[in-house]
Structure formats: structure tokens, C-alpha cells
N, C-alpha and C. Protein backbone atom coordinates (compact mmCIF):
# COMPACT_ATOMS: atom_id res chain seq x y z
N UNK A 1 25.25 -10.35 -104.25
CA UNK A 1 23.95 -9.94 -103.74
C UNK A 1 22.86 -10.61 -104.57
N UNK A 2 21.97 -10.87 -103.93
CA UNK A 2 20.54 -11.60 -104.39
C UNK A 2 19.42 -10.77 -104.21
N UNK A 3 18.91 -10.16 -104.95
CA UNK A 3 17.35 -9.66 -105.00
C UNK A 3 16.41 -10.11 -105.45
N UNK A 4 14.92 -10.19 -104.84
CA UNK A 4 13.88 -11.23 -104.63
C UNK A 4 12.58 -10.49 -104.56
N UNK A 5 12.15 -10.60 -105.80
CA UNK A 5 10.69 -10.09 -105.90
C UNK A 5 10.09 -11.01 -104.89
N UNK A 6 8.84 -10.11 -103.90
CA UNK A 6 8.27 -10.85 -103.16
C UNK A 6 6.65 -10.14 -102.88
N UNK A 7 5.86 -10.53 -102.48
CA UNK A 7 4.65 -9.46 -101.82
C UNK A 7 5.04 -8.55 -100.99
N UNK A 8 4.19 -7.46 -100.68
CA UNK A 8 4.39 -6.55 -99.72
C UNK A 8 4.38 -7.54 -97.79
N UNK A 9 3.71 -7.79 -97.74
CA UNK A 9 3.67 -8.85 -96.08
C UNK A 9 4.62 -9.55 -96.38
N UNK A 10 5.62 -10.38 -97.21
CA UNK A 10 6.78 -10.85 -97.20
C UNK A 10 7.89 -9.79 -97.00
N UNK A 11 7.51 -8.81 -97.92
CA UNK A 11 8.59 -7.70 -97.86
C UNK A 11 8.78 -7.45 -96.04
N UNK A 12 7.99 -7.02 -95.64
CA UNK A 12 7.75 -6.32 -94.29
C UNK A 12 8.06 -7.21 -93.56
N UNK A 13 7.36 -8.24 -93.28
CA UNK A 13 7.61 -9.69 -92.47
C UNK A 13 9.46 -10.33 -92.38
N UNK A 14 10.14 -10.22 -93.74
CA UNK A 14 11.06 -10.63 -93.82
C UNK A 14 12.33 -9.85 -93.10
N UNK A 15 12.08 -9.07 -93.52
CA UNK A 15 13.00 -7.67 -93.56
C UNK A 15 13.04 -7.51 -91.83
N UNK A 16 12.04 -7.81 -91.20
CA UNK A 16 11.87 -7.41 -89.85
C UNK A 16 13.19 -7.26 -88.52
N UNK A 17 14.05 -8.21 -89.16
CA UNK A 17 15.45 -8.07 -87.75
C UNK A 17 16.14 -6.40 -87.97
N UNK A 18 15.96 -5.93 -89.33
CA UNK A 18 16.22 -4.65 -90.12
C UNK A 18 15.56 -3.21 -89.66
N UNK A 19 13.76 -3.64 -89.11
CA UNK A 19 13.08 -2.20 -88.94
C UNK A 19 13.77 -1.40 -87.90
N UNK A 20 14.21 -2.33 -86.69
CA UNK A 20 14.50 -1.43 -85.68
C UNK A 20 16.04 -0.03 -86.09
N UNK A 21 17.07 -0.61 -86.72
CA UNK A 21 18.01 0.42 -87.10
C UNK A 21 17.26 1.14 -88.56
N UNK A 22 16.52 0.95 -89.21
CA UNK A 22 15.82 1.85 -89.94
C UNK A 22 14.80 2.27 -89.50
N UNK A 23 14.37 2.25 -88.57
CA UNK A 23 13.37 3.41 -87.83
C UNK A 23 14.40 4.21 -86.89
N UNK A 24 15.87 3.54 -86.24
CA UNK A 24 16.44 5.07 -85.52
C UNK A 24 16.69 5.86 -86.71
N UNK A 25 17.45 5.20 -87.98
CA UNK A 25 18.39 6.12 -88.92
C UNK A 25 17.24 7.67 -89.50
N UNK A 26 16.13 6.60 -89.66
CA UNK A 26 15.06 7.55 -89.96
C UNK A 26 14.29 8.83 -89.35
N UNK A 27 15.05 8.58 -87.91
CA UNK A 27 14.68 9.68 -87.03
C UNK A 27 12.91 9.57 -86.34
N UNK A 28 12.88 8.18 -85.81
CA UNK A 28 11.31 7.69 -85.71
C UNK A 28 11.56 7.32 -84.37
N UNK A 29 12.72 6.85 -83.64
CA UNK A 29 12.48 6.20 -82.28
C UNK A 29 11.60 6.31 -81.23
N UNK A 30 11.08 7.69 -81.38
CA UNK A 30 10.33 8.01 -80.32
C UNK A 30 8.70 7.25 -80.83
N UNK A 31 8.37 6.76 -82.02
CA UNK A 31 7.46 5.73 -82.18
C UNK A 31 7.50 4.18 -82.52
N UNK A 32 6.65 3.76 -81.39
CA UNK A 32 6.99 2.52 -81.78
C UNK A 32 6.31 1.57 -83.03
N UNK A 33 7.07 0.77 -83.27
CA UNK A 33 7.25 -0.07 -84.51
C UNK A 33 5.91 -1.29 -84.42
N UNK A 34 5.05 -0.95 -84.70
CA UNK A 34 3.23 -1.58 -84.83
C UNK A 34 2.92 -2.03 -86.36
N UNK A 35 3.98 -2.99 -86.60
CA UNK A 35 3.23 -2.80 -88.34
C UNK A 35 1.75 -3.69 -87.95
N UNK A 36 1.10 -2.86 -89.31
CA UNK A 36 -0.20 -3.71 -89.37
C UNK A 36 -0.41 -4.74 -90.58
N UNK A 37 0.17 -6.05 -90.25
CA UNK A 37 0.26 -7.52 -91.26
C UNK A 37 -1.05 -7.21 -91.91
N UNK A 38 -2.35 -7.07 -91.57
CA UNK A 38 -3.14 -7.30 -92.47
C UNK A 38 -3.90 -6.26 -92.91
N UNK A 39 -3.18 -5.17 -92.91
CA UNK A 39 -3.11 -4.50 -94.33
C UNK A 39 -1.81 -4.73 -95.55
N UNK A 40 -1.18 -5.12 -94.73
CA UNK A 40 0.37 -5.41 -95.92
C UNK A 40 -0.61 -7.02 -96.53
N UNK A 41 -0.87 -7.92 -95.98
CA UNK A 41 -1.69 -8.91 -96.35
C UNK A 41 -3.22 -8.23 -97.37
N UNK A 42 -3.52 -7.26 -96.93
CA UNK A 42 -4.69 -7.08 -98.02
C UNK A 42 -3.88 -6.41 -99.34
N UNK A 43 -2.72 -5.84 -99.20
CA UNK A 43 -1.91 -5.48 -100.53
C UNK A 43 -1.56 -6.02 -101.50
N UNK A 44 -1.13 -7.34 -100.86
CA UNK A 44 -0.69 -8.49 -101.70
C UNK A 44 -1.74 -8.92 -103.36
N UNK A 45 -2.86 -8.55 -102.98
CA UNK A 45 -3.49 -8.68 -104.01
C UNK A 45 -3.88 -7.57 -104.96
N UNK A 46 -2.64 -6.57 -104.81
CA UNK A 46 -2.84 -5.37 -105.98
C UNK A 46 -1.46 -5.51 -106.66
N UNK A 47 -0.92 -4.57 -107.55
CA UNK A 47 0.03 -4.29 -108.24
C UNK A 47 1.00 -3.92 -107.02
N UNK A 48 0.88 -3.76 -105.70
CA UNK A 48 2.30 -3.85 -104.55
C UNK A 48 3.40 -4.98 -104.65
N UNK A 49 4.25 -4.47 -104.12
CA UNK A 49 5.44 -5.36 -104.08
C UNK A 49 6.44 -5.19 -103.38
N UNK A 50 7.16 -6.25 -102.75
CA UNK A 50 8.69 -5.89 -102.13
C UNK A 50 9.93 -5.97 -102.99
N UNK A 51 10.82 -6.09 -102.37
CA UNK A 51 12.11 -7.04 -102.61
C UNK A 51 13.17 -6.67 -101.63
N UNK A 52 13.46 -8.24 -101.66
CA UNK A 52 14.46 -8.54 -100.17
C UNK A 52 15.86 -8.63 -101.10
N UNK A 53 16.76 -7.89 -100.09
CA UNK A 53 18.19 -8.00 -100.62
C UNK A 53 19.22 -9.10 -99.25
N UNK A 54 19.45 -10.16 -100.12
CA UNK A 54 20.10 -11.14 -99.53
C UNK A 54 21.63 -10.98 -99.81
N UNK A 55 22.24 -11.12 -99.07
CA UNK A 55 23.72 -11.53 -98.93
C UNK A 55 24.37 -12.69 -98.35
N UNK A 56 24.32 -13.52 -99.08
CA UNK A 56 24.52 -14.91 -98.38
C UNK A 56 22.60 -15.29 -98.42
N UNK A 57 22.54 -15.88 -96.82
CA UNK A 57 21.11 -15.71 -96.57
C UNK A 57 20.73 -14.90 -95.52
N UNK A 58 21.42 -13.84 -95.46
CA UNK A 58 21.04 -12.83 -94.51
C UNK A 58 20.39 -11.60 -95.51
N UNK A 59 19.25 -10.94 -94.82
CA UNK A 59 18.20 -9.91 -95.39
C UNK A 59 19.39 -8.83 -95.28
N UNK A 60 20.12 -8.31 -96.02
CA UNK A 60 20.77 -7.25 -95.64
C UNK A 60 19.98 -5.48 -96.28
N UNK A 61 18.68 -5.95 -97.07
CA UNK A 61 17.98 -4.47 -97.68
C UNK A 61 16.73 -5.04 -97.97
N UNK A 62 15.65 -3.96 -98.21
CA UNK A 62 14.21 -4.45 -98.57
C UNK A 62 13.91 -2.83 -98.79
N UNK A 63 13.16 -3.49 -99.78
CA UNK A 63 12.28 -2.37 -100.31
C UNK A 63 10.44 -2.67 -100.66
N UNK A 64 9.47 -2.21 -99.97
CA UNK A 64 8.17 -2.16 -100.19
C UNK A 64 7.41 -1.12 -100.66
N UNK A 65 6.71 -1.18 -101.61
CA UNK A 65 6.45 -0.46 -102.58
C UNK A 65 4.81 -0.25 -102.96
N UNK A 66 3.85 0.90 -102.78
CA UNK A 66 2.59 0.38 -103.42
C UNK A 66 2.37 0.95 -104.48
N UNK A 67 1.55 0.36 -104.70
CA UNK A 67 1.13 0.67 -106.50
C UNK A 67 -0.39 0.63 -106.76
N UNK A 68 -0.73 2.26 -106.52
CA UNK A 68 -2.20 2.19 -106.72
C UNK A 68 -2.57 3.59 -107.79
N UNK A 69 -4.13 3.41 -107.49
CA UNK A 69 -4.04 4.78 -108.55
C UNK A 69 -4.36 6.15 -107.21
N UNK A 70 -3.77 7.66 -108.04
CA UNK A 70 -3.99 8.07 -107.43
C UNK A 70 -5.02 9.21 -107.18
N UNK A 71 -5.98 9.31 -106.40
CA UNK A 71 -7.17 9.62 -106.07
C UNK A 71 -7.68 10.99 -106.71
N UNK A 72 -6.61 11.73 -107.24
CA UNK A 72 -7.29 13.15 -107.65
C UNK A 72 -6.98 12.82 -109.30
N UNK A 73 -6.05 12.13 -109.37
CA UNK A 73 -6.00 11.83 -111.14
C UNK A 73 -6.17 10.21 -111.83
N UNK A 74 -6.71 9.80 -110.79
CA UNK A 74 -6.68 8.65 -111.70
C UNK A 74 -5.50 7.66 -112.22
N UNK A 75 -4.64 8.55 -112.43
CA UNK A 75 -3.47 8.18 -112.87
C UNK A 75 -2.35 7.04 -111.76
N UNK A 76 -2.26 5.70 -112.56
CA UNK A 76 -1.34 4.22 -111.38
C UNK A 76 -0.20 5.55 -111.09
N UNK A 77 -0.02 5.01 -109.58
CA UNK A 77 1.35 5.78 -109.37
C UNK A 77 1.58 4.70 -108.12
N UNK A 78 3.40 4.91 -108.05
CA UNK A 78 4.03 3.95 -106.93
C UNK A 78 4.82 4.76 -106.19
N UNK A 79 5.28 4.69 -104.72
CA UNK A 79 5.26 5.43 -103.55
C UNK A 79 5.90 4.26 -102.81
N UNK A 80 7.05 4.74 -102.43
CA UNK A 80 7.80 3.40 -101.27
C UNK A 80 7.12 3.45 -99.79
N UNK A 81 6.51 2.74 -99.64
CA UNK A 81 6.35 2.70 -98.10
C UNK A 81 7.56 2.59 -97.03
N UNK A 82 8.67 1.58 -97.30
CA UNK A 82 9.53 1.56 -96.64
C UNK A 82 10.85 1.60 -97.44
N UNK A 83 12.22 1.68 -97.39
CA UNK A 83 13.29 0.75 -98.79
C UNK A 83 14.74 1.27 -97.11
N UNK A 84 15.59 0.26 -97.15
CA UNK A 84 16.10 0.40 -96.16
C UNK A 84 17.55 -0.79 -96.78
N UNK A 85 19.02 0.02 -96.42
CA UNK A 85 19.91 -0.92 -96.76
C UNK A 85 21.03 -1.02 -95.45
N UNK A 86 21.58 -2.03 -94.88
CA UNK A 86 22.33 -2.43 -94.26
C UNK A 86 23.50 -1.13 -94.77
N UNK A 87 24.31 0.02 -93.16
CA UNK A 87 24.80 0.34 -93.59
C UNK A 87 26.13 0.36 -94.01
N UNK A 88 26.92 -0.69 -93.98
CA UNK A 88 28.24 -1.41 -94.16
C UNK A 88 27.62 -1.80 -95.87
N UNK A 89 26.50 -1.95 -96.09
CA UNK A 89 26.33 -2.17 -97.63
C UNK A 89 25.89 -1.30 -98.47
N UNK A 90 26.49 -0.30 -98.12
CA UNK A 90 26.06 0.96 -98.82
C UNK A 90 26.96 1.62 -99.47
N UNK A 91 27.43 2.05 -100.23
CA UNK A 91 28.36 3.15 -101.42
C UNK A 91 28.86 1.74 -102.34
N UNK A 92 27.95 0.42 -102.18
CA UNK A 92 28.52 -0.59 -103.10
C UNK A 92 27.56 -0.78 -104.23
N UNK A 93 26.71 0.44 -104.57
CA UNK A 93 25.71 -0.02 -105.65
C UNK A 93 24.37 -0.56 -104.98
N UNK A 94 24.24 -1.40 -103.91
CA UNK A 94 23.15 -1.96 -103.61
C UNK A 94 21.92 -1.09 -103.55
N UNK A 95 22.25 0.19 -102.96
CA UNK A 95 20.75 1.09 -102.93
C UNK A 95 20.70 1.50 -104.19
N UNK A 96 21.55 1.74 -104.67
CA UNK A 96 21.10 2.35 -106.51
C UNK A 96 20.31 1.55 -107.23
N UNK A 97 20.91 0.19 -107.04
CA UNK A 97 20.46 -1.00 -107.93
C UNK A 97 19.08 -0.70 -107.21
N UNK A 98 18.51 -1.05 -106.22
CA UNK A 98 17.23 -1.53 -105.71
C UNK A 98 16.23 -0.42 -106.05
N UNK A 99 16.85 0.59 -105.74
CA UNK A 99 15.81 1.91 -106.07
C UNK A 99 15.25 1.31 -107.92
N UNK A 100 16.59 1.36 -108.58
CA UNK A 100 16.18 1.31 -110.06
C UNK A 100 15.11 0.09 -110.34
N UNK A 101 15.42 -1.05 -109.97
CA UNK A 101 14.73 -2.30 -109.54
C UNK A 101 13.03 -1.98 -109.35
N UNK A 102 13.07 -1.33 -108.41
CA UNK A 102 11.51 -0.71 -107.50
C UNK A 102 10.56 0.02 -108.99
N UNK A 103 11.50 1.11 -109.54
CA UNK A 103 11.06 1.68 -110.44
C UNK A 103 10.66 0.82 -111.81
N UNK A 104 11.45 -0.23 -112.08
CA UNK A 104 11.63 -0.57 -113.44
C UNK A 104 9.85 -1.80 -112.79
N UNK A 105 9.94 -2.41 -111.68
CA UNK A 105 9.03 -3.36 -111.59
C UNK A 105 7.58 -2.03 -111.58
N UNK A 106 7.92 -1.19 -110.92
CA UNK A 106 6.53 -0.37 -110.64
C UNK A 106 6.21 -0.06 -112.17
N UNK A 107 6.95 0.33 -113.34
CA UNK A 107 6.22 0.51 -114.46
C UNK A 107 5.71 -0.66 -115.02
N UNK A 108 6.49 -1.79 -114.95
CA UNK A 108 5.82 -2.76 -115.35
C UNK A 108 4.58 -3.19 -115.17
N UNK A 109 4.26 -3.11 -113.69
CA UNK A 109 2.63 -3.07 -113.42
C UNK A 109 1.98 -1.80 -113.23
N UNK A 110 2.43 -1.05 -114.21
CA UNK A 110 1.51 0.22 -114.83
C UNK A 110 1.87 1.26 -113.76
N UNK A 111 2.42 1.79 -113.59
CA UNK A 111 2.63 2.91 -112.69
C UNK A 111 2.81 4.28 -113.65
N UNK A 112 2.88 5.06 -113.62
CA UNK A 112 3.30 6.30 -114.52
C UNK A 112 4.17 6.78 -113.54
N UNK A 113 4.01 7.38 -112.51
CA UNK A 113 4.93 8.11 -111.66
C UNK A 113 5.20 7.55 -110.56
N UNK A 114 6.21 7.34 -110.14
CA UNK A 114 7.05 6.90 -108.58
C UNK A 114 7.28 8.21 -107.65
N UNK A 115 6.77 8.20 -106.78
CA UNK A 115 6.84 9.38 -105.58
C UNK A 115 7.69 8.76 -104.54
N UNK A 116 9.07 8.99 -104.70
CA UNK A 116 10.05 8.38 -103.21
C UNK A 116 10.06 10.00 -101.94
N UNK A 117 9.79 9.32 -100.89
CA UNK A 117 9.63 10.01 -99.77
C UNK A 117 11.11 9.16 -98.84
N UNK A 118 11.89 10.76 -98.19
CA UNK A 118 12.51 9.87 -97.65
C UNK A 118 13.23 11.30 -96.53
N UNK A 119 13.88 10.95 -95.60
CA UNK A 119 13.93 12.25 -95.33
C UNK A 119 15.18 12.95 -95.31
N UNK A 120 15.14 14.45 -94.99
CA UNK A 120 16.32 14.96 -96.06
C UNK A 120 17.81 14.86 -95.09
N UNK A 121 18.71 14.21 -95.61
CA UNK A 121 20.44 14.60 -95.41
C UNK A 121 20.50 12.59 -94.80
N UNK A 122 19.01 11.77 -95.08
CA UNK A 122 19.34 10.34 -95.48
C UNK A 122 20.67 10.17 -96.57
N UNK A 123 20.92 8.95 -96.20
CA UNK A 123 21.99 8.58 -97.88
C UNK A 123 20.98 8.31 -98.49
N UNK A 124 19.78 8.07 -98.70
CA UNK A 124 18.87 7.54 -99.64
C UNK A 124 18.86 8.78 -100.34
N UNK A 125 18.48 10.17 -99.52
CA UNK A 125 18.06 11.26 -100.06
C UNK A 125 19.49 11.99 -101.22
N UNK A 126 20.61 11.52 -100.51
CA UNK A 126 22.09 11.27 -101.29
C UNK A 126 22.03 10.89 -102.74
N UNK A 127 21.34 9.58 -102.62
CA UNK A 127 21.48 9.12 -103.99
C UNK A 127 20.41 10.15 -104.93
N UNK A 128 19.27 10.56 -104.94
CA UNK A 128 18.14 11.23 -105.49
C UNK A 128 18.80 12.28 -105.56
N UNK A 129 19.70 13.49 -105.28
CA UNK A 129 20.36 14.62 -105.29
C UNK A 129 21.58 14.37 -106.62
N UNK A 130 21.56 12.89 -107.05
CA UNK A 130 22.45 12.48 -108.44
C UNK A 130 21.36 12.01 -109.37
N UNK A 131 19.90 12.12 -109.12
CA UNK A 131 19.32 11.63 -110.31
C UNK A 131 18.16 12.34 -110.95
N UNK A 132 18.03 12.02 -111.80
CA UNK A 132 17.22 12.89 -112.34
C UNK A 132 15.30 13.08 -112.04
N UNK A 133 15.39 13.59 -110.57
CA UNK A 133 13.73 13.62 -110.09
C UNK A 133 13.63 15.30 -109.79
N UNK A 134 12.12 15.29 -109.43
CA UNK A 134 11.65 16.71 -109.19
C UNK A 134 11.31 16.57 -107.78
N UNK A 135 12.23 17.69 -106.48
CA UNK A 135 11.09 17.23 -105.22
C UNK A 135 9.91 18.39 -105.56
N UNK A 136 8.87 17.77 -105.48
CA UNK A 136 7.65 17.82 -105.66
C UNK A 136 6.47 18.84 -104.51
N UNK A 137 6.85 18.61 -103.04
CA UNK A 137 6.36 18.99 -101.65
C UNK A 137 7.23 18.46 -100.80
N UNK A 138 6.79 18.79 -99.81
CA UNK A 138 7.60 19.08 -98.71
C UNK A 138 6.69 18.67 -97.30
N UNK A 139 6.87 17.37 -96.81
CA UNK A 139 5.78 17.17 -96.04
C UNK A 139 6.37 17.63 -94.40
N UNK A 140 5.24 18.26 -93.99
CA UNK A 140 5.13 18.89 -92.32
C UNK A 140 4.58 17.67 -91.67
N UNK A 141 5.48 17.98 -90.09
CA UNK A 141 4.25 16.71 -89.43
C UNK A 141 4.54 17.54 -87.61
N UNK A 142 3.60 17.53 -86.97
CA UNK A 142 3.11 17.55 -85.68
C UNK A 142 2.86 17.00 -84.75
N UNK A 143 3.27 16.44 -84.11
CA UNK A 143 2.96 15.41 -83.28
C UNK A 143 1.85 15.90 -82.59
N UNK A 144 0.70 15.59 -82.00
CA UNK A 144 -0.67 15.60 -81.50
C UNK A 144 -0.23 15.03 -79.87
């Protein structure tokens, strides 16, 4: 496996043959898939970031990540927007590695806290139930 620091609009852009089975797994189908390039393009010029997981030269995982401060404390914090792994490549380390990856680059460009959102009885949410985090809230949503 190959992992590849990249911008956030590379992250997203690349990864793209990938969104459609990580928006069913995610339980989203009933919305459709509208990314907006130029806000992932206005990201590129903060502490955000991706990384594409290659196998061979196929995208088989990506993870996009922002890194801003956050509004009631001030305090850099990083928050996955998306992180998604091929699932035939999964119980082989690849999501562990990338999660840790996400974290170790987000402190580097100053983050204090990582907030992963993901939703519950995911394997993502699998791996976080072996590590050492706090869930924090509990987000509601309504469709309008």
C-alpha cells in the first residue's frame, strides 16, 4: 500500500470512482452526491489535507481532513470531512494506519484536538471502540 499526502480538492477529486459505495455504506443514498470543488479548492490554502491510499495504482482509501480553529475556543482543531476504505481492504491495517496518519499530520499543522464523526455500528466506528477517544455528542439530523 502507498499513502499520499495531497490537498483537500485532490483528496475529493481523486478518490471520486470510491464516493458512490461510501455514501451507500454510510447510509446517505437517498442524497445525492454534489461535491462543491471550490470550496475543497478554497481549502487547499489552509492547514487541510487528504491522503489517497493506492494499491498498485488504483485509489483503494482516502481520507480528507480540515484543520481550522474552532469558533468558540480558538483552539486549531481537525475533523474528517470524509475517510473511506475499499471493503476487501479492510481488517488489513489500512484504516488503522490512515486514521493514525490523519492524526499524526493534523498535529503537525497545529491541531490540538481531532473530532472523527462517523456513524455508529460503521467498521470505522469499530476501530474507535479499540482506541483510546471520548464520544463527545451525539449528532441528530431531520430531514426538512
Amino acid at each position: 500500500m502507498r499513502y499520499e499526502l495531497v490537498t483537500p480538492l485532490e483528496g475529493i477529486t481523486k478518490s471520486q470512482p470510491l464516493h458512490e459505495a461510501h455514501w451507500a455504506e454510510a447510509g446517505l443514498p437517498e442524497l445525492d452526491i454534489n461535491l462543491d470543488l471550490e470550496t475543497y479548492a478554497v481549502l487547499c490554502d489552509s492547514e487541510s489535507f487528504g491522503i489517497l491510499v493506492y494499491d498498485e495504482s488504483e485509489v483503494i482509501g482516502y481520507a480528507v481532513i480540515f484543520v481550522s480553529t474552532e469558533t468558540h475556543t480558538q483552539m486549531p482543531i481537525a475533523y474528517n470531512d470524509a475517510i473511506y476504505v475499499k471493503p476487501e481492504y479492510r481488517s488489513r491495517g489500512v484504516g488503522g494506519r490512515l486514521i493514525l496518519m490523519c492524526e499524526q499530520i493534523a498535529k503537525e499543522r497545529g491541531a490540538k484536538r481531532f473530532q472523527w464523526a462517523c456513524k455508529e455500528g460503521l467498521a470505522m466506528a469499530k476501530i474507535f471502540e479499540r482506541r483510546p477517544v471520548t464520544q463527545k455528542q451525539v449528532v441528530y439530523e431531520r430531514i426538512l
